[in-house]
C-alpha atoms as a PDB file:
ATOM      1  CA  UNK A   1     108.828-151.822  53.754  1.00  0.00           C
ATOM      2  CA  UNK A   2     112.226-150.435  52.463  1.00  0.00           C
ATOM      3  CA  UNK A   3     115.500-150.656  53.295  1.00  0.00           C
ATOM      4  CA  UNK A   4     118.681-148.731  52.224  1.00  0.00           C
ATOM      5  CA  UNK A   5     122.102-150.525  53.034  1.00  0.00           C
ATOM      6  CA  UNK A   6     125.319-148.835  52.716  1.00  0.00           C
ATOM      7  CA  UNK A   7     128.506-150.423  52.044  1.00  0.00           C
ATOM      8  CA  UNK A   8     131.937-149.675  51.262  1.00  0.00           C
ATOM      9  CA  UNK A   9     133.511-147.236  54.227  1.00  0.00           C
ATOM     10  CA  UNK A  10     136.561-147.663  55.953  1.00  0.00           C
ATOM     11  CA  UNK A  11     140.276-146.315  56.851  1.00  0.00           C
ATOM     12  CA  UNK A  12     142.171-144.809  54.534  1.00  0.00           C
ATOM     13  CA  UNK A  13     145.201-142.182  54.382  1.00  0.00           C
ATOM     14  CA  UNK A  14     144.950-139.112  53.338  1.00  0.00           C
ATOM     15  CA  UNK A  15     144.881-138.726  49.214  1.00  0.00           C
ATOM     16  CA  UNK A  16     143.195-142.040  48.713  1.00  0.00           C
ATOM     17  CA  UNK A  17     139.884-143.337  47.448  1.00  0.00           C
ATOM     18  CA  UNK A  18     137.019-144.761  48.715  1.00  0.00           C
ATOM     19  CA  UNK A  19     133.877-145.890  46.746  1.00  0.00           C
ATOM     20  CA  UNK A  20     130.227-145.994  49.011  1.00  0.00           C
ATOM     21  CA  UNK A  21     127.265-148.585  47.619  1.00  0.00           C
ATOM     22  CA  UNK A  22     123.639-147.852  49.154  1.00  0.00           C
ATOM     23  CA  UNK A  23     121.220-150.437  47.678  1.00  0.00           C
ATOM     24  CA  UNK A  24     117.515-149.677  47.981  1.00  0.00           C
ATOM     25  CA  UNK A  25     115.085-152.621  48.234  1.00  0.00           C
ATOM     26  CA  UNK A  26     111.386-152.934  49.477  1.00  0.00           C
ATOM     27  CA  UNK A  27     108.010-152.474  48.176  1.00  0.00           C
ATOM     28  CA  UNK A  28     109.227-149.173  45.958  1.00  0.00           C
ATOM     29  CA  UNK A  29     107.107-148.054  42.952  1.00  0.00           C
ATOM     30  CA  UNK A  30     110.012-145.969  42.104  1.00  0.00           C
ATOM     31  CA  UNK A  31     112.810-143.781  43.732  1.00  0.00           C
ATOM     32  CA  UNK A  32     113.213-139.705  42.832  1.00  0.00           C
ATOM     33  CA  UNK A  33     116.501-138.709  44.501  1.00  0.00           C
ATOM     34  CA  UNK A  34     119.605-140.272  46.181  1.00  0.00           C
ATOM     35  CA  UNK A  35     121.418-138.741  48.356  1.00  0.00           C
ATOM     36  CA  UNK A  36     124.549-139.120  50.576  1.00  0.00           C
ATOM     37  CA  UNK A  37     124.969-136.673  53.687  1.00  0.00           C
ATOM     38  CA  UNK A  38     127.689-137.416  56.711  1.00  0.00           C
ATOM     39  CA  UNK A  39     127.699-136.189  60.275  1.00  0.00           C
ATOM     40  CA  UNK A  40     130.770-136.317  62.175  1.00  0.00           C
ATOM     41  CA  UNK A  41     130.878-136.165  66.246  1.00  0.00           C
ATOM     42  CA  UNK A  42     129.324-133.220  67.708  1.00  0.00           C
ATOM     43  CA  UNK A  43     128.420-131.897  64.422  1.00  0.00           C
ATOM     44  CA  UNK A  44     125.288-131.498  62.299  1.00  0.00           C
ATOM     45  CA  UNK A  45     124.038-133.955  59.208  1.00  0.00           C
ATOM     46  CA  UNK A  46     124.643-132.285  56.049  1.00  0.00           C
ATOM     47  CA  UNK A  47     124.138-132.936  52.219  1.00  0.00           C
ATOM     48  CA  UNK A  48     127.543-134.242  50.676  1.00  0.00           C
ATOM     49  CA  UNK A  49     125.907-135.054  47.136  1.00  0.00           C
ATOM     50  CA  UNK A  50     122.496-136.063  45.267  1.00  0.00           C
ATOM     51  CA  UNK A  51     121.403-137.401  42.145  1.00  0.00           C
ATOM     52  CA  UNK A  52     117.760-137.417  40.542  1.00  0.00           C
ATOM     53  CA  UNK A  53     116.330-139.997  38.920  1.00  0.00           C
ATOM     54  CA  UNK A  54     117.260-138.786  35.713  1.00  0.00           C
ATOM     55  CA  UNK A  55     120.866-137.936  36.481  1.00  0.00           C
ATOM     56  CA  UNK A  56     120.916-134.307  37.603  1.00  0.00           C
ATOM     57  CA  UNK A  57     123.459-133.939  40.462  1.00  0.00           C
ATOM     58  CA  UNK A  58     124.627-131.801  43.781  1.00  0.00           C
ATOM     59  CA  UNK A  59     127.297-131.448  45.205  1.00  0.00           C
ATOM     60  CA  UNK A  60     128.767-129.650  48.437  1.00  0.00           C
ATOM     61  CA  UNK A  61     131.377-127.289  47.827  1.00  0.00           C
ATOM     62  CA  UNK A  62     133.705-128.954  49.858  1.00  0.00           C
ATOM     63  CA  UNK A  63     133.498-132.117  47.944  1.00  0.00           C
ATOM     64  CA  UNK A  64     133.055-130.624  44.348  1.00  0.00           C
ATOM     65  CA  UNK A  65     135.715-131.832  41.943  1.00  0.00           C
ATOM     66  CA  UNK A  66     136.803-134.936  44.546  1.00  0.00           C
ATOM     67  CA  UNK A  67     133.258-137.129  44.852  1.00  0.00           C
ATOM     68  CA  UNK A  68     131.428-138.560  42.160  1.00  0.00           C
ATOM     69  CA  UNK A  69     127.800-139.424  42.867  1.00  0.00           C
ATOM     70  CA  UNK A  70     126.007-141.862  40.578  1.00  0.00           C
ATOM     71  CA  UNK A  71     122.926-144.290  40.618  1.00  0.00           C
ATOM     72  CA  UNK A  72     121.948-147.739  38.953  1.00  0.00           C
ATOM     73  CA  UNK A  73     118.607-147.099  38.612  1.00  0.00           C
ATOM     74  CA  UNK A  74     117.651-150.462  37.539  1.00  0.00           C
ATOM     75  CA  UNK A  75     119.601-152.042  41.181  1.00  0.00           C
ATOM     76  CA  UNK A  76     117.992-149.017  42.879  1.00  0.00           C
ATOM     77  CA  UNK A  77     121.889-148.823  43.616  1.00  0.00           C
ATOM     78  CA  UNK A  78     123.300-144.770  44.478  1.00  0.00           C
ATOM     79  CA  UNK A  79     127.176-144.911  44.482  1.00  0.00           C
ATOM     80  CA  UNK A  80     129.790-142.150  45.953  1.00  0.00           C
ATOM     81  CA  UNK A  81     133.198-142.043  44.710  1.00  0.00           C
ATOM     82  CA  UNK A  82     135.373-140.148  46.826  1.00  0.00           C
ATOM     83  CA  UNK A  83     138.624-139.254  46.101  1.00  0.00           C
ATOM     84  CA  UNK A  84     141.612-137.179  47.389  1.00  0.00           C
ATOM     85  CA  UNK A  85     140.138-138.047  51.073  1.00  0.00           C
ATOM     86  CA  UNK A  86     140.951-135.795  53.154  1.00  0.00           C
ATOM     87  CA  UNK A  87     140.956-136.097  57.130  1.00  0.00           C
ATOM     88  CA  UNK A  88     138.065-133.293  57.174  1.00  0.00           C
ATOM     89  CA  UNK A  89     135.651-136.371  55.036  1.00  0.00           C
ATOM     90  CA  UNK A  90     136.041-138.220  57.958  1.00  0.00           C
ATOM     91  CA  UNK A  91     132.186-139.127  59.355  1.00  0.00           C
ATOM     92  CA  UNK A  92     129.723-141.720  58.964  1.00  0.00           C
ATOM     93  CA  UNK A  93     128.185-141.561  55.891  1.00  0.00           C
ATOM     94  CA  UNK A  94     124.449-141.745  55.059  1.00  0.00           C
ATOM     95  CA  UNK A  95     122.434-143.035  52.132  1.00  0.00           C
ATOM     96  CA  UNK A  96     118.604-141.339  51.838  1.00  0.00           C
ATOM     97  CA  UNK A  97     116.488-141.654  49.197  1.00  0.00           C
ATOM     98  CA  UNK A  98     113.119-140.194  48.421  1.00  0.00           C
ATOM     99  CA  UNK A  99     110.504-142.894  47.180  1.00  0.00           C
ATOM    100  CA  UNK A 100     107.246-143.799  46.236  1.00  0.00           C
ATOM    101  CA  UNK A 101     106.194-146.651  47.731  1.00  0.00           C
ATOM    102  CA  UNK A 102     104.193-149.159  46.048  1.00  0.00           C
ATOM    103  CA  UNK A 103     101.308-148.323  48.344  1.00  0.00           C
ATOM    104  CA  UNK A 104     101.105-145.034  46.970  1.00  0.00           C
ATOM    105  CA  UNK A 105     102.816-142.614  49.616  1.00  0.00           C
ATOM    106  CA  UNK A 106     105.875-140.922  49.780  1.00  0.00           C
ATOM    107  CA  UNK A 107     108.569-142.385  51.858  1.00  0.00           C
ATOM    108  CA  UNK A 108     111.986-140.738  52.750  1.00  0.00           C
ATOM    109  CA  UNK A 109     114.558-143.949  53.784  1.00  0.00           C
ATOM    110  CA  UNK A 110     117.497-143.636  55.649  1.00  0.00           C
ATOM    111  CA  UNK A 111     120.116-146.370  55.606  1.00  0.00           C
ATOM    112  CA  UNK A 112     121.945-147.387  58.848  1.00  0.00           C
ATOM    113  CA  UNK A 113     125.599-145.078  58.350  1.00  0.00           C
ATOM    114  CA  UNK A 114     129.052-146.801  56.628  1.00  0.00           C
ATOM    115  CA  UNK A 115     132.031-145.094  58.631  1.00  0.00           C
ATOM    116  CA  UNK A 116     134.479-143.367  56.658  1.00  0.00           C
ATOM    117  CA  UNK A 117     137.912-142.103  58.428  1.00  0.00           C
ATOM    118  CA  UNK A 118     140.768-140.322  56.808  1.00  0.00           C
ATOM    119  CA  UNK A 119     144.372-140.660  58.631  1.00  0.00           C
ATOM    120  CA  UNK A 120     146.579-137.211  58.025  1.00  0.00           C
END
């Protein structure tokens, strides 16, 4: 019933920018939060930044000051801006979202993972 695609991930060198796109779309009555976490190799998915609906956001401590998370709320769009990449913010990244679906339950969507790798 919904689907979250990610765009936007690739190679870079260190001190460069990337920008991540998930788009939401499906039978959604309306989405709370977006999130983006990452998870590189052997290590555990974590929270790199969220946004509620109305624009409160969260950010990781390693991230604070370099991403930018914001949302289109009427594209059901959450964006990342990431700059000053650093090798470390190399991982694939992960949209989630919490929603109501138009069914009436609560749905928590993952989208499929854009990879994002950062050359020293």
């Amino acid at each position: 019933q919904v689907q979250l695609v990610e765009s936007g991930g690739g190679l870079v060198q260190a001190g460069e920018s990337l920008r991540l796109s998930c788009a939401a779309s499906g039978s959604i009555s309306s989405i709370n939060t977006m999130g983006w976490y990452r998870q590189a190799p052997g290590k555990q998915r974590g929270l790199v930044a969220s946004i509620a609906r109305g624009g409160t956001t969260n950010y990781a401590d390693s991230v604070k000051g370099r991403f930018t998370i914001a949302r289109d709320n009427g594209k059901n769009t959450v964006y990342l801006q990431m700059n000053s990449l650093k090798p470390e913010d190399t991982a694939v990244y992960y949209c989630h979202a919490d929603l109501l679906l138009q069914i009436g339950k609560i749905f928590n969507s993952w989208g499929q993972g854009t990879q994002v790798t950062v050359s020293s």
